[in-house]
Every structure is written in structure tokens, then in C-alpha cells.
PDB file of N, CA and C in Angstrom:
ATOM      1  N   UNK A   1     114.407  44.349  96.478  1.00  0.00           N
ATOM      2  CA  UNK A   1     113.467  43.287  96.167  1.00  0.00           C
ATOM      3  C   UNK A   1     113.899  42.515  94.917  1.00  0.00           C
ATOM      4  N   UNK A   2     114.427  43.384  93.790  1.00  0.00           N
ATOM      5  CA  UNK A   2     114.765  42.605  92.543  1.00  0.00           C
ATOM      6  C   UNK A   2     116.315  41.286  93.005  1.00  0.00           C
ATOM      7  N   UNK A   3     116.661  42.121  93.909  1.00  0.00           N
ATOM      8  CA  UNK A   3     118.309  41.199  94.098  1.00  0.00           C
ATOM      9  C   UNK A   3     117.554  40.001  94.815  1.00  0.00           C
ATOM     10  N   UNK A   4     116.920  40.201  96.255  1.00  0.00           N
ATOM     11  CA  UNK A   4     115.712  38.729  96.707  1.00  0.00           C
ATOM     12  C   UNK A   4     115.456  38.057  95.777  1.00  0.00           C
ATOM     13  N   UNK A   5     115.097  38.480  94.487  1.00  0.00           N
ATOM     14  CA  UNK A   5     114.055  37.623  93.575  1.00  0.00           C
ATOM     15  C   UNK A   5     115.335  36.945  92.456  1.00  0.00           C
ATOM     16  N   UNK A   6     116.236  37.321  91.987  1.00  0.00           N
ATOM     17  CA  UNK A   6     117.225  37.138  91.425  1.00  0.00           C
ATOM     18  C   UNK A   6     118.175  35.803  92.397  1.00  0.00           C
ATOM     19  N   UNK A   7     118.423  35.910  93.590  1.00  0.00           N
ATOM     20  CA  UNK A   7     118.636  35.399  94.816  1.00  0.00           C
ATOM     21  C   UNK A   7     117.778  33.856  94.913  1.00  0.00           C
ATOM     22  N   UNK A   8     116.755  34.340  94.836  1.00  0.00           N
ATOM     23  CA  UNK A   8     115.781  33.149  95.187  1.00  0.00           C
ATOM     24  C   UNK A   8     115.585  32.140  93.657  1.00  0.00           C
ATOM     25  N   UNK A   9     115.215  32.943  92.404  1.00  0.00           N
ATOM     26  CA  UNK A   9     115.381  32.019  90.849  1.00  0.00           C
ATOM     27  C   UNK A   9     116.975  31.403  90.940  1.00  0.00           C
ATOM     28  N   UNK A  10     117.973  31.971  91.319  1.00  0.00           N
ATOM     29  CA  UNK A  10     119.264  31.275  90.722  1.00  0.00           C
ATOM     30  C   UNK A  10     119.150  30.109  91.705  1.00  0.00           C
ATOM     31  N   UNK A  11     119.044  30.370  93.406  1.00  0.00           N
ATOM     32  CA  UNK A  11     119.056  29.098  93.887  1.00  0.00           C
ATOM     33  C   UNK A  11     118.273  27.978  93.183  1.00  0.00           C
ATOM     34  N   UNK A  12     116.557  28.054  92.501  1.00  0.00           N
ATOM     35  CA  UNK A  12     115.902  27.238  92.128  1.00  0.00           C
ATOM     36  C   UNK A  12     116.444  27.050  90.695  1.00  0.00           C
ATOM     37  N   UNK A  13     117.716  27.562  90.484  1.00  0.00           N
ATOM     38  CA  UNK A  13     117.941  27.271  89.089  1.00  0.00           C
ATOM     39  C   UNK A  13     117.100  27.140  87.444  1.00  0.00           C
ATOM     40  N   UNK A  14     116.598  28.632  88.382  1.00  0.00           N
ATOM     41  CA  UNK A  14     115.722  29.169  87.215  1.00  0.00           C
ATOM     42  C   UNK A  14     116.289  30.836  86.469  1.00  0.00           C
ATOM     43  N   UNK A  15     117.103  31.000  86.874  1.00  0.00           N
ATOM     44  CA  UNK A  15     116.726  32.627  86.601  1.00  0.00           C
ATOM     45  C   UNK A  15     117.681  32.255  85.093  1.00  0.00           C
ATOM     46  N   UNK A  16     118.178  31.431  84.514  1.00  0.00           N
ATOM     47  CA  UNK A  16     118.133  31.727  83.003  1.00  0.00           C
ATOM     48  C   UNK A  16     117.352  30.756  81.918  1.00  0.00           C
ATOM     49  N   UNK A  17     116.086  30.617  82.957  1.00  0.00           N
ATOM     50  CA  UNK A  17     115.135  29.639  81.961  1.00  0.00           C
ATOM     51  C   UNK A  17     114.140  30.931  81.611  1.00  0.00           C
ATOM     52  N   UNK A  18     113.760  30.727  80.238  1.00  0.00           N
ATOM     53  CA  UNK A  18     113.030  31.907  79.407  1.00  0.00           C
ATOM     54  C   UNK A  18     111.281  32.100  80.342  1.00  0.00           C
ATOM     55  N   UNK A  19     111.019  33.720  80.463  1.00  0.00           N
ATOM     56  CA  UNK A  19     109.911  33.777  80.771  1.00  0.00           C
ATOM     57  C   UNK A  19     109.006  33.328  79.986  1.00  0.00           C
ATOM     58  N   UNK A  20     108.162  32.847  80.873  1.00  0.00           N
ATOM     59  CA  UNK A  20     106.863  31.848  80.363  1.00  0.00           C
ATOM     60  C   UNK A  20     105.575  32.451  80.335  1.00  0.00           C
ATOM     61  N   UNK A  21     105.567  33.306  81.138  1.00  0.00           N
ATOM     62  CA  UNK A  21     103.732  33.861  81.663  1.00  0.00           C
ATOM     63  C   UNK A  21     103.947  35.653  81.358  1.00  0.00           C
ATOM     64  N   UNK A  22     103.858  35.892  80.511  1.00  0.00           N
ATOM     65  CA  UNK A  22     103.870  37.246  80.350  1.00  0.00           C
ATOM     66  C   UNK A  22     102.381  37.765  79.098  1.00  0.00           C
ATOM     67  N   UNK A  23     102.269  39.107  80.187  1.00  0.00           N
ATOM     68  CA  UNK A  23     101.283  39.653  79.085  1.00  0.00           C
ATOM     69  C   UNK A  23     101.402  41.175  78.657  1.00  0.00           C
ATOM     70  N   UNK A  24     101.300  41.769  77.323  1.00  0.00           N
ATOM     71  CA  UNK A  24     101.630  42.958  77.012  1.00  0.00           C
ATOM     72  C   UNK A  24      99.897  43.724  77.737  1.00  0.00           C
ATOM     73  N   UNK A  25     100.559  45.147  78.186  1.00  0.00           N
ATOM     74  CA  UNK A  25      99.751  46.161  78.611  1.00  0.00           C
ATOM     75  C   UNK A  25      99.420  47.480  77.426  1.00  0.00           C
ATOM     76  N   UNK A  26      97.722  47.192  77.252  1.00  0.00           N
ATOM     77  CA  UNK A  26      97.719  47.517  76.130  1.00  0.00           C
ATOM     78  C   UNK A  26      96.059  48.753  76.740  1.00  0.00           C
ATOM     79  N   UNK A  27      96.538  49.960  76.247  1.00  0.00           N
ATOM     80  CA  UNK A  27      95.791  50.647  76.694  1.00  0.00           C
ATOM     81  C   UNK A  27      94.212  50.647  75.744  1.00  0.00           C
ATOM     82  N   UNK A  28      93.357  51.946  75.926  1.00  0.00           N
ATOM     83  CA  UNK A  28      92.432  51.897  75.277  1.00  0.00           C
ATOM     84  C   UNK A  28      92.386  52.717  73.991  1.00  0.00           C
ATOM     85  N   UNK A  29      93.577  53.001  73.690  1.00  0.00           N
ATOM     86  CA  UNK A  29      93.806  53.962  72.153  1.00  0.00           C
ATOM     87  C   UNK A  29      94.756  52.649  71.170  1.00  0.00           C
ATOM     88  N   UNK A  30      94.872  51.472  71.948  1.00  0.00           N
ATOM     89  CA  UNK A  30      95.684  50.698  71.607  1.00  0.00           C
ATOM     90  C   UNK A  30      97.336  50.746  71.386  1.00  0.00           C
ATOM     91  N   UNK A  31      97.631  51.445  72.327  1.00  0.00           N
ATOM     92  CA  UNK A  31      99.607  51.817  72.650  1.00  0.00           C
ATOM     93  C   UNK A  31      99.439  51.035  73.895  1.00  0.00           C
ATOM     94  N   UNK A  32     100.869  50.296  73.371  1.00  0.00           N
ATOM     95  CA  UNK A  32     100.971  49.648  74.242  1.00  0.00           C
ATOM     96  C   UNK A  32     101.802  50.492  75.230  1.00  0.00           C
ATOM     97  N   UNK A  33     101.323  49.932  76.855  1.00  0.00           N
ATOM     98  CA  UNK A  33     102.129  50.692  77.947  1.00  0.00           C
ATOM     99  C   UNK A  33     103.330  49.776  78.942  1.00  0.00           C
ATOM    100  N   UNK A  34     103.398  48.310  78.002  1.00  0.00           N
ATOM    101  CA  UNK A  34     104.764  47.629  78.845  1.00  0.00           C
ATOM    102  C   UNK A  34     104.552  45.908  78.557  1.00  0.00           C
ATOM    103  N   UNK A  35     104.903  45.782  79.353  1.00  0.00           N
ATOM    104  CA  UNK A  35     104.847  44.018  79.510  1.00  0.00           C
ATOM    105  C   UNK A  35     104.861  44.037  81.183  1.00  0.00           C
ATOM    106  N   UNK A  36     103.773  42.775  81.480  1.00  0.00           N
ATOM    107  CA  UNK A  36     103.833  42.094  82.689  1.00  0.00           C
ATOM    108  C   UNK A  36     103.948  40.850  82.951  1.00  0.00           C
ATOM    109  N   UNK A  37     105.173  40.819  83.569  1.00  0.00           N
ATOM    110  CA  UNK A  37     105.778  39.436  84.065  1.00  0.00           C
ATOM    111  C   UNK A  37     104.968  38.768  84.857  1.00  0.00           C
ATOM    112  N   UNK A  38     105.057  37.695  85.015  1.00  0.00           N
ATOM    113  CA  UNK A  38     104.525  36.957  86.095  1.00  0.00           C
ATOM    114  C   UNK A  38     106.053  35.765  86.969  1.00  0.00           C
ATOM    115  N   UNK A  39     106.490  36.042  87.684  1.00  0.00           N
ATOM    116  CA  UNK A  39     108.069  35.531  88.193  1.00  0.00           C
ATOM    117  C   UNK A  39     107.644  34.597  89.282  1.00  0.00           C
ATOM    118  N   UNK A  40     108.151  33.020  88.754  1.00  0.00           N
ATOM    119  CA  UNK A  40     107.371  31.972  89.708  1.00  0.00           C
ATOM    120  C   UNK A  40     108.142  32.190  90.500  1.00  0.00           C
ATOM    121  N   UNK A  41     107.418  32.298  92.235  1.00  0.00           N
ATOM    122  CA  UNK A  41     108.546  32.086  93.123  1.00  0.00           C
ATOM    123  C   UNK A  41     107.995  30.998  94.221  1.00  0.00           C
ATOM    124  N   UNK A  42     108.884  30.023  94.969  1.00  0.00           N
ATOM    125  CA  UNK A  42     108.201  28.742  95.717  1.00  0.00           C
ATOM    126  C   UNK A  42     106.968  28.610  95.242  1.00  0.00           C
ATOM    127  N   UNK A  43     107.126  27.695  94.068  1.00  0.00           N
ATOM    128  CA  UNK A  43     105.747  26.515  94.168  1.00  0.00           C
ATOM    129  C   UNK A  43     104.275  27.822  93.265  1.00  0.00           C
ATOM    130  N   UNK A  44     103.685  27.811  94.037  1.00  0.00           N
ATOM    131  CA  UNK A  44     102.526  28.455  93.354  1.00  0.00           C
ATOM    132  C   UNK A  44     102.487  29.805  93.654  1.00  0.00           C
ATOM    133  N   UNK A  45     103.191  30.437  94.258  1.00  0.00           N
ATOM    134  CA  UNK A  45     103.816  31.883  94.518  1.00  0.00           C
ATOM    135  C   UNK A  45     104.527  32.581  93.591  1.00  0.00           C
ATOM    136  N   UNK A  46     103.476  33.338  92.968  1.00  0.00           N
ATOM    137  CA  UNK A  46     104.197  34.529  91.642  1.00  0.00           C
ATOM    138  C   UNK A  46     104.153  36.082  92.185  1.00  0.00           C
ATOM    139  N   UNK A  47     105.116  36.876  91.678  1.00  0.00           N
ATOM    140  CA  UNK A  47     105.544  37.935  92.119  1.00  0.00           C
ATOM    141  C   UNK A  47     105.287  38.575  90.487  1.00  0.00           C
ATOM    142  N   UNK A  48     104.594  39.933  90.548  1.00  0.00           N
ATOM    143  CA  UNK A  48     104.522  40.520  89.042  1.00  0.00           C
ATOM    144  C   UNK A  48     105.331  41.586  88.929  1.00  0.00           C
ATOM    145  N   UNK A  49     106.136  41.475  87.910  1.00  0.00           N
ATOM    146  CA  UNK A  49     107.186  42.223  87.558  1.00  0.00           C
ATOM    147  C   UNK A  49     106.726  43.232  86.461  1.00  0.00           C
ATOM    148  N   UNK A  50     106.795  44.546  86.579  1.00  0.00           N
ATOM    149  CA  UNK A  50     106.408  45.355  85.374  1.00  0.00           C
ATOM    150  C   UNK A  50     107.557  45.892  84.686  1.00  0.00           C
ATOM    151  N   UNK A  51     107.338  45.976  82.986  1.00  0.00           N
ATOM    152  CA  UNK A  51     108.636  46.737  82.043  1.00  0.00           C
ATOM    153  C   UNK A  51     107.669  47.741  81.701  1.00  0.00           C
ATOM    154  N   UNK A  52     107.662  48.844  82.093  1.00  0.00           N
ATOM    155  CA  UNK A  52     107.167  49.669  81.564  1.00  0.00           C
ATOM    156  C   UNK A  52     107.248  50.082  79.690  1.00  0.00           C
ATOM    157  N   UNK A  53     106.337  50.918  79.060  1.00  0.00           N
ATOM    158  CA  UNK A  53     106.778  50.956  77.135  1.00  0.00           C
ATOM    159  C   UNK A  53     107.822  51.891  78.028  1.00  0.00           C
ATOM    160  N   UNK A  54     108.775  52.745  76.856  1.00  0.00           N
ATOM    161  CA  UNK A  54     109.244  51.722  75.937  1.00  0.00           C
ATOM    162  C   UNK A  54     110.250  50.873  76.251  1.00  0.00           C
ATOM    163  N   UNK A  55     110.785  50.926  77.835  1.00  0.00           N
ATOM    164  CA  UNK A  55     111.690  50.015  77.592  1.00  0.00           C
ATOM    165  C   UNK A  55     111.940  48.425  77.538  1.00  0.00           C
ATOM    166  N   UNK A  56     110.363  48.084  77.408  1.00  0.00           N
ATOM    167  CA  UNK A  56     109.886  46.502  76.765  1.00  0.00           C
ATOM    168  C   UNK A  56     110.497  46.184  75.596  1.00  0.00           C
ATOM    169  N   UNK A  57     110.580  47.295  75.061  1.00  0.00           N
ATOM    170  CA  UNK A  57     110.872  46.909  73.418  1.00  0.00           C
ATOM    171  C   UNK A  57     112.322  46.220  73.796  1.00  0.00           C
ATOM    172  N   UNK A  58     113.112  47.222  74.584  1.00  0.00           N
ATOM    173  CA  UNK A  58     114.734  46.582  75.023  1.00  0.00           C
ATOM    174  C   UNK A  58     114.109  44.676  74.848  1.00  0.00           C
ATOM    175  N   UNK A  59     113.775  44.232  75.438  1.00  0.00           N
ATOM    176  CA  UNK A  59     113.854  42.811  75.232  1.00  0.00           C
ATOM    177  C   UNK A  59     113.009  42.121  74.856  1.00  0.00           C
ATOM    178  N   UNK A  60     112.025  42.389  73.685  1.00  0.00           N
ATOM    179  CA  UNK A  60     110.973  42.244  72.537  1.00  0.00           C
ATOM    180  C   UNK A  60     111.845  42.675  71.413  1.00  0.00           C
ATOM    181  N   UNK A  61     112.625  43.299  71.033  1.00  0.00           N
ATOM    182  CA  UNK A  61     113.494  43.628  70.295  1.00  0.00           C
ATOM    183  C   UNK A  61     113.940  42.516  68.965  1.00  0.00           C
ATOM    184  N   UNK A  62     114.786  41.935  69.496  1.00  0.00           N
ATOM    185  CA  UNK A  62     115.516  40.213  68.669  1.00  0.00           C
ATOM    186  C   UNK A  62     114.383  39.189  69.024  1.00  0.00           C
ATOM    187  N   UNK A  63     113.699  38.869  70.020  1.00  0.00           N
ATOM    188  CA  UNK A  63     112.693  38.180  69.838  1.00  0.00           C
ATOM    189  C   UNK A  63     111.823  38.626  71.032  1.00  0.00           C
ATOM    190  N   UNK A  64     110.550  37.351  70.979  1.00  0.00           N
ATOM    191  CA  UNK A  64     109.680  37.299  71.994  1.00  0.00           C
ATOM    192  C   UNK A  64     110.214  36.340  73.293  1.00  0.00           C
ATOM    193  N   UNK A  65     111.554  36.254  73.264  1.00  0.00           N
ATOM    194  CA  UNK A  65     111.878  34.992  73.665  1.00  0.00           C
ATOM    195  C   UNK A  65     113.240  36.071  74.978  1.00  0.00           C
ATOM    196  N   UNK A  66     113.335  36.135  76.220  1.00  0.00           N
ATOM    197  CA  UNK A  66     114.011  36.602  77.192  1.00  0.00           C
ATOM    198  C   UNK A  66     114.005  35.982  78.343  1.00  0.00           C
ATOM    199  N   UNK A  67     114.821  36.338  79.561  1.00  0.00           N
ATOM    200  CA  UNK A  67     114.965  35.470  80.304  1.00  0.00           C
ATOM    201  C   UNK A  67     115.008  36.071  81.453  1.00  0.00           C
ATOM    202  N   UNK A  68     114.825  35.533  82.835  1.00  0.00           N
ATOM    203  CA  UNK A  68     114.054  36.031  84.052  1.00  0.00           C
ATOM    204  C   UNK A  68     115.428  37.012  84.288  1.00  0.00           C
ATOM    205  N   UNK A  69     116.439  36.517  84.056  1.00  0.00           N
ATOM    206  CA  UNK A  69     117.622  37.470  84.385  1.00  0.00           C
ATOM    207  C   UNK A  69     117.954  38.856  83.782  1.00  0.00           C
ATOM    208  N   UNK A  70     117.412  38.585  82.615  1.00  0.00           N
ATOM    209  CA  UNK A  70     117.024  39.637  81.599  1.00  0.00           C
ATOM    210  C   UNK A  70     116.646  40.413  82.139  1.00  0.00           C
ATOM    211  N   UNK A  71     115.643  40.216  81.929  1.00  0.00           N
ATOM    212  CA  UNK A  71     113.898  40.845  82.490  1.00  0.00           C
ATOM    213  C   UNK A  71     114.574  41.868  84.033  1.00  0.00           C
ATOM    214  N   UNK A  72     114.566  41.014  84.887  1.00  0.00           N
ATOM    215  CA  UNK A  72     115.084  41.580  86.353  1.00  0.00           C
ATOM    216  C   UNK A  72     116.135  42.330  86.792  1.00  0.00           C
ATOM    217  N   UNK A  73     117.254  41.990  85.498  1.00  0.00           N
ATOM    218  CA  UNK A  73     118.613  43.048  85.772  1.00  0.00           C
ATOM    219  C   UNK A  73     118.250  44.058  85.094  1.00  0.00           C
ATOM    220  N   UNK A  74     116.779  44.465  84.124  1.00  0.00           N
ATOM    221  CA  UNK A  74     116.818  45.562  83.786  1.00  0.00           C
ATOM    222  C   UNK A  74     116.168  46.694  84.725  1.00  0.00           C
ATOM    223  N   UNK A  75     117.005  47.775  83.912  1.00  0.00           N
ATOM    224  CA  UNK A  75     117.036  49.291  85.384  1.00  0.00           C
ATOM    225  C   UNK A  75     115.657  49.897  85.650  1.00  0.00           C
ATOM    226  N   UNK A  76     114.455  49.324  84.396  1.00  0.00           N
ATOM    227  CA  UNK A  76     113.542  49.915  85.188  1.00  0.00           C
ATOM    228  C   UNK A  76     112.443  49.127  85.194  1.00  0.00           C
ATOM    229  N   UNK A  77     112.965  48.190  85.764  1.00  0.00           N
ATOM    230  CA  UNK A  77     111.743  46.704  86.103  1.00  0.00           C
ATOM    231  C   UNK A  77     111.163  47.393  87.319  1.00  0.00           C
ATOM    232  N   UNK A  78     109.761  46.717  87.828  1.00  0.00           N
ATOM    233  CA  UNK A  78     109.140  47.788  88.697  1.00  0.00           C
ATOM    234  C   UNK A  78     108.694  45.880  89.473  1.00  0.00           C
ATOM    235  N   UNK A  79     109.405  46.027  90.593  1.00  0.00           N
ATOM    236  CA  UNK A  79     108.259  44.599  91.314  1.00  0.00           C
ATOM    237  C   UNK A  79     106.734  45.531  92.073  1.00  0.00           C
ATOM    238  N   UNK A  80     105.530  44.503  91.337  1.00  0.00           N
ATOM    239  CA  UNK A  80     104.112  45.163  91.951  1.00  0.00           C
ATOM    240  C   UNK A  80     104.353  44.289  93.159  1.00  0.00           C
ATOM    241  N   UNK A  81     103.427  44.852  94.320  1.00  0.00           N
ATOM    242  CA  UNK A  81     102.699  43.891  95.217  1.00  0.00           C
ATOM    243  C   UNK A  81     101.394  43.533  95.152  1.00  0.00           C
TER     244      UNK A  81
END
């Protein structure tokens, strides 16, 4: 599913424009448990991508600022349905 989605951003000549719609997952003791993507795909069709903690920090790290290719070539991106 990640190679489809990687597949489908490079054709739209997106997959190295910086994610835009993301929100950190933040439990009720206040630890955070990841980041969730939101990955535009055709038009108004988003696919949610999860980074589980800690390996969010991998690309929160140098900044708040990463990129769909980033995000998706990493090993333990989780696509939700």
C-alpha cells in the first residue's frame, strides 16, 4: 500500500512537497503516542498515515518541516483505513 501511495504522489508530483495536514497523538497522561498524517490522494481523497512515538521524533527531529517521501519511506509508517 505504501509503494501505491508513493506511486500515485510522484505521478501528481507531490511526494517531495512538505506535509501539510498533520496532527500529533497525544494521550491522556499527556505522552505523546505518534503523528498522523493526512496523504492527499485524487482531489479530495486522503489516506491517514500513522508514525507511531517514538519513531516521529525520526522526522520532528531538525524540524517540524518533512516530506510525504519522508514520512512514507519510513519502516514503520502504518497506512489506516
Amino acid at each position: 500500500m505504501l509503494n501505491t501511495l508513493m506511486n500515485s504522489l510522484k505521478q501528481a508530483k507531490k511526494l517531495d512537497q512538505s506535509v501539510d495536514k498533520y496532527t500529533m497523538l497525544i494521550n491522556e497522561k499527556s505522552e505523546t503516542e505518534g503523528v498522523l498524517c493526512f496523504v492527499p490522494l485524487d482531489g479530495r481523497k486522503e489516506i491517514k498515515v500513522l508514525l507511531p512515538a517514538p519513531y516521529h521524533q525520526d522526522l520532528l527531529a531538525s524540524s517540524e518541516i518533512f516530506t510525504y517521501k519522508q514520512l512514507l519511506s519510513h519502516k514503520e509508517a502504518i497506512v489506516l483505513k
